[in-house]
Protein backbone atom coordinates (compact mmCIF):
# COMPACT_ATOMS: atom_id res chain seq x y z
CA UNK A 1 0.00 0.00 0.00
CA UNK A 2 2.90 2.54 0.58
CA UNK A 3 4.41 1.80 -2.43
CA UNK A 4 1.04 2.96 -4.18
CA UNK A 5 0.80 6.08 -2.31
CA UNK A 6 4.45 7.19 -2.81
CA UNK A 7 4.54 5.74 -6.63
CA UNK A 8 1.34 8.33 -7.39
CA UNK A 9 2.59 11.20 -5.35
CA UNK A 10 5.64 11.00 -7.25
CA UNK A 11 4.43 10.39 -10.70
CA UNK A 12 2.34 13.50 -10.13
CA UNK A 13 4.45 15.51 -9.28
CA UNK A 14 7.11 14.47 -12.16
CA UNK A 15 4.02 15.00 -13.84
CA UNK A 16 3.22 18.52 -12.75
CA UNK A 17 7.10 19.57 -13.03
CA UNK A 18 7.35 18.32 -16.75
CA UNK A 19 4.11 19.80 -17.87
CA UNK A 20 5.02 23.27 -16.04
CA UNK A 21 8.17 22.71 -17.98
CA UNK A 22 6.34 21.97 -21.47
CA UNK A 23 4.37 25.43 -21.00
CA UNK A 24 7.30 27.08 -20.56
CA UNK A 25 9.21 25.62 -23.65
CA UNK A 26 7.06 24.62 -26.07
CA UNK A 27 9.16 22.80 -28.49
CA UNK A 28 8.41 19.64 -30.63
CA UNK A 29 11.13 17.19 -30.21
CA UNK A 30 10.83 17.91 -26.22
CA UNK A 31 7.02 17.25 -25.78
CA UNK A 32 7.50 13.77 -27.77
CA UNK A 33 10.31 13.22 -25.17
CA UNK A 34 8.57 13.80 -22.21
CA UNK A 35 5.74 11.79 -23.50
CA UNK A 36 7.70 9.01 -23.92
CA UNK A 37 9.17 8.91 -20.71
CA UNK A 38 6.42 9.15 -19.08
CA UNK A 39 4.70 6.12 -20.33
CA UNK A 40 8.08 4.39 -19.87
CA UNK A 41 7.64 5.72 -15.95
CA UNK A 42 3.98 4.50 -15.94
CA UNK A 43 4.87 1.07 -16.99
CA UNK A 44 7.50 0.71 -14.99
CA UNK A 45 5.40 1.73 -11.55
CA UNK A 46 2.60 -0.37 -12.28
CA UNK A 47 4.92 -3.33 -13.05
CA UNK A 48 6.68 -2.75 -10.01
CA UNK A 49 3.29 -2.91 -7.83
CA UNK A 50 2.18 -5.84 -9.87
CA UNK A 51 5.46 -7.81 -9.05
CA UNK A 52 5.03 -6.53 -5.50
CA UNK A 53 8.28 -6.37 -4.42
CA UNK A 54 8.98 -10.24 -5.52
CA UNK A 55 12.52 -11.30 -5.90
CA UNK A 56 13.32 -12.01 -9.75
């Protein structure tokens, strides 16, 4: 359960940062970036809380 809470306080936040950042700088090549990485950060969380914190 903590690893919920934390993982969504800090995907918001890297959330909020990047998008503050995107308003600021509103280039091309930089929002497909961001985009990317933050799918790649999605996945990763929820197949960390899937796994559960299971040795591989």
């Amino acid at each position: 359960m903590t690893n919920l809470i934390t993982g969504l306080i800090g995907l918001a936040l890297v959330m909020t940062f990047l998008g503050i950042l995107l308003a600021w700088i509103k280039a091309i090549p930089l929002i497909i970036i961001v985009v990317c990485v933050m799918i790649l950060a999605v996945i990763d969380f929820v197949r960390s809380l899937r796994t559960n914190g299971a040795p591989r």
